[in-house]
C-alpha atoms as a PDB file:
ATOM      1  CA  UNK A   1      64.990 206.163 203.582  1.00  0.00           C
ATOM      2  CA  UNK A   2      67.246 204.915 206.555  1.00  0.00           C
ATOM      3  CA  UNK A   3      70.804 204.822 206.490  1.00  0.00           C
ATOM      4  CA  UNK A   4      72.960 201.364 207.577  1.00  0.00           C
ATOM      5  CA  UNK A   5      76.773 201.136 208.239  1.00  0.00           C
ATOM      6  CA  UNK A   6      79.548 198.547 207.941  1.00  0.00           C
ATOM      7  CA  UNK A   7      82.556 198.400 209.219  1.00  0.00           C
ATOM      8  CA  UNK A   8      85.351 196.954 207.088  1.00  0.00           C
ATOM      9  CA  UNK A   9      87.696 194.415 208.608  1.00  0.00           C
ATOM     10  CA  UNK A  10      91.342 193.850 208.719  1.00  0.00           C
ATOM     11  CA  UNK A  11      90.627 191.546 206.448  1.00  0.00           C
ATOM     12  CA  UNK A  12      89.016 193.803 204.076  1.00  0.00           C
ATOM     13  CA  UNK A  13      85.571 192.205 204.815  1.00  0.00           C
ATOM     14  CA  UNK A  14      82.094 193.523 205.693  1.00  0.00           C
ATOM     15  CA  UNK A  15      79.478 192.277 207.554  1.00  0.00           C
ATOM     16  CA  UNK A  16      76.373 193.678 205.451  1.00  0.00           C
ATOM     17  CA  UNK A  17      73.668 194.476 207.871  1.00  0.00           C
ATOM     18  CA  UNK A  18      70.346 192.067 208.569  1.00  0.00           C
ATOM     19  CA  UNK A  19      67.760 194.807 207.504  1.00  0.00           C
ATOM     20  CA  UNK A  20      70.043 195.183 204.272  1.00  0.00           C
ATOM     21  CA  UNK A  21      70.277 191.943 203.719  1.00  0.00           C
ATOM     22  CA  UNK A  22      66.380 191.251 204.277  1.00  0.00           C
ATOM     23  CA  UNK A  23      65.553 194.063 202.241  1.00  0.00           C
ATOM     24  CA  UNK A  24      67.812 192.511 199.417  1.00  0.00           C
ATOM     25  CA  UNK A  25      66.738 189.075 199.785  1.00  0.00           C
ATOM     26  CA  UNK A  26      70.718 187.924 200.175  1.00  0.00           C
ATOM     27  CA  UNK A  27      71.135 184.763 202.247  1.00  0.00           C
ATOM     28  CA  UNK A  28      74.711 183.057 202.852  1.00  0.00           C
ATOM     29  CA  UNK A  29      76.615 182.256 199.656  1.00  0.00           C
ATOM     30  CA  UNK A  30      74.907 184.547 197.443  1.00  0.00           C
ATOM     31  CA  UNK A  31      76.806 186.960 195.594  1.00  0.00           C
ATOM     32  CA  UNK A  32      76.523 191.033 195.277  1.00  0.00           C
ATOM     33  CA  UNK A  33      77.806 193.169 192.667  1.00  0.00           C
ATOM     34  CA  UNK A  34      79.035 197.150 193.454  1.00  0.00           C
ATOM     35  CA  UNK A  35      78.335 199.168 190.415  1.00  0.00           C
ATOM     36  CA  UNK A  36      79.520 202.436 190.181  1.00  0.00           C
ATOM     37  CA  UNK A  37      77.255 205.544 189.579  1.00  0.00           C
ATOM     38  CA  UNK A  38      77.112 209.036 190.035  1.00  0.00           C
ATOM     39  CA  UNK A  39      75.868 209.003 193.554  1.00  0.00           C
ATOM     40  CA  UNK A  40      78.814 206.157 194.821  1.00  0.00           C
ATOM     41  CA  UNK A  41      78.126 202.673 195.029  1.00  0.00           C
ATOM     42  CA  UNK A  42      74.993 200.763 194.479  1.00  0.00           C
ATOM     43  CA  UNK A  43      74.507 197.142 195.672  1.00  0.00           C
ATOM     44  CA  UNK A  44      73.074 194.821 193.543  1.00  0.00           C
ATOM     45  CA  UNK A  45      72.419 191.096 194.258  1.00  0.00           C
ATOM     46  CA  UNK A  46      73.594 188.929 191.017  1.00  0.00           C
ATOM     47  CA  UNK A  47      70.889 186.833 190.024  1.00  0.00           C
ATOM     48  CA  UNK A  48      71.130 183.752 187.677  1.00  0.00           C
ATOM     49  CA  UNK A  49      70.527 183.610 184.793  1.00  0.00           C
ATOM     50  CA  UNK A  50      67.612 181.783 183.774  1.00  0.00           C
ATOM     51  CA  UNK A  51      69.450 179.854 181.943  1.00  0.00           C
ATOM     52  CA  UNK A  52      71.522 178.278 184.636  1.00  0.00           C
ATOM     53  CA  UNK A  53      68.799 176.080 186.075  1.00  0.00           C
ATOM     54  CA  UNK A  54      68.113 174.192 182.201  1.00  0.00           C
ATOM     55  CA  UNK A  55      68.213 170.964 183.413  1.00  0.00           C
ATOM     56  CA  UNK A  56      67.776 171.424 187.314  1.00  0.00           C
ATOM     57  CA  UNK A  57      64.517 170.276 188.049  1.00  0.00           C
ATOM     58  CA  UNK A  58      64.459 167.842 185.343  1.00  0.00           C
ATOM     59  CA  UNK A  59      63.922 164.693 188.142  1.00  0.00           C
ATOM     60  CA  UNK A  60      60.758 166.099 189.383  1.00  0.00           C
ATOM     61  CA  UNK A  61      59.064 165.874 185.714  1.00  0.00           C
ATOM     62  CA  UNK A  62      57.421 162.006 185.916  1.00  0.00           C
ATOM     63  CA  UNK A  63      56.009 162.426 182.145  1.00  0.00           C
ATOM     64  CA  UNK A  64      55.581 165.658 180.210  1.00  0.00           C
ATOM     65  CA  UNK A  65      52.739 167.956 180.298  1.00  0.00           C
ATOM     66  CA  UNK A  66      51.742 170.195 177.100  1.00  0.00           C
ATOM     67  CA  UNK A  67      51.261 174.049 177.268  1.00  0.00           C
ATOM     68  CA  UNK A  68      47.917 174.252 177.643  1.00  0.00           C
ATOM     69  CA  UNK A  69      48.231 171.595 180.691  1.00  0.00           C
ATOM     70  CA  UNK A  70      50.808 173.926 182.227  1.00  0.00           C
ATOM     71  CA  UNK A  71      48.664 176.825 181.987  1.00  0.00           C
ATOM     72  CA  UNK A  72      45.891 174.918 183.443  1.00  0.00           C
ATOM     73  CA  UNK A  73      47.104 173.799 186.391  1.00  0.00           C
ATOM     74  CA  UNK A  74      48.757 177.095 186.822  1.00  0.00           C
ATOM     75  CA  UNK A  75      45.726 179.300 186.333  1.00  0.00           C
ATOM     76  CA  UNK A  76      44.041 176.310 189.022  1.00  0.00           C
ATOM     77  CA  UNK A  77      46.265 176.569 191.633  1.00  0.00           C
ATOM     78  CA  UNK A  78      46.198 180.500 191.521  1.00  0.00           C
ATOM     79  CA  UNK A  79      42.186 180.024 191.737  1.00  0.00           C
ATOM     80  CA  UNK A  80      42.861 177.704 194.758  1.00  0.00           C
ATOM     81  CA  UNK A  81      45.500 180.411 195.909  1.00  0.00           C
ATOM     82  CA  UNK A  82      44.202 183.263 195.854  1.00  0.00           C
ATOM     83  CA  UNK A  83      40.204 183.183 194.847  1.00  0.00           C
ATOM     84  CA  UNK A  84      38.490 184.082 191.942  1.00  0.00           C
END
């Protein structure tokens, strides 16, 4: 385990490191969460909720597909991915 430090600015700001923020998968924008525990603070990126993107992708649908389509094209572009 390797240790990283901030500094905190005037403004009460940090600057959270690159390997931190790699390691997190945080890019500009997204938001973080400090939750208290025994050991001091732990870091957690918020995600959304699943929930948020109902609706998001809707434009990309040109005419509905059934389950078992879904699944099939899923399970054929893993084939195509990754072998089998």
């Amino acid at each position: 385990m390797s240790a990283h430090t901030a500094t905190i600015s005037s403004k009460s700001q940090i600057t959270i490191p690159a390997a931190v923020r790699d390691a997190l998968g945080l890019a500009a924008g997204d938001k973080i969460d400090f939750i208290l525990s025994p050991n001091g603070f732990e870091i957690v990126p918020r995600r959304q909720s699943v929930l948020a993107l109902h609706g998001k992708y809707a434009h990309l649908v040109t005419q509905p597909r059934s389950l078992d389509e879904i699944d099939t094209a899923i399970r054929n572009r893993m084939k195509k991915r990754f072998g089998a």
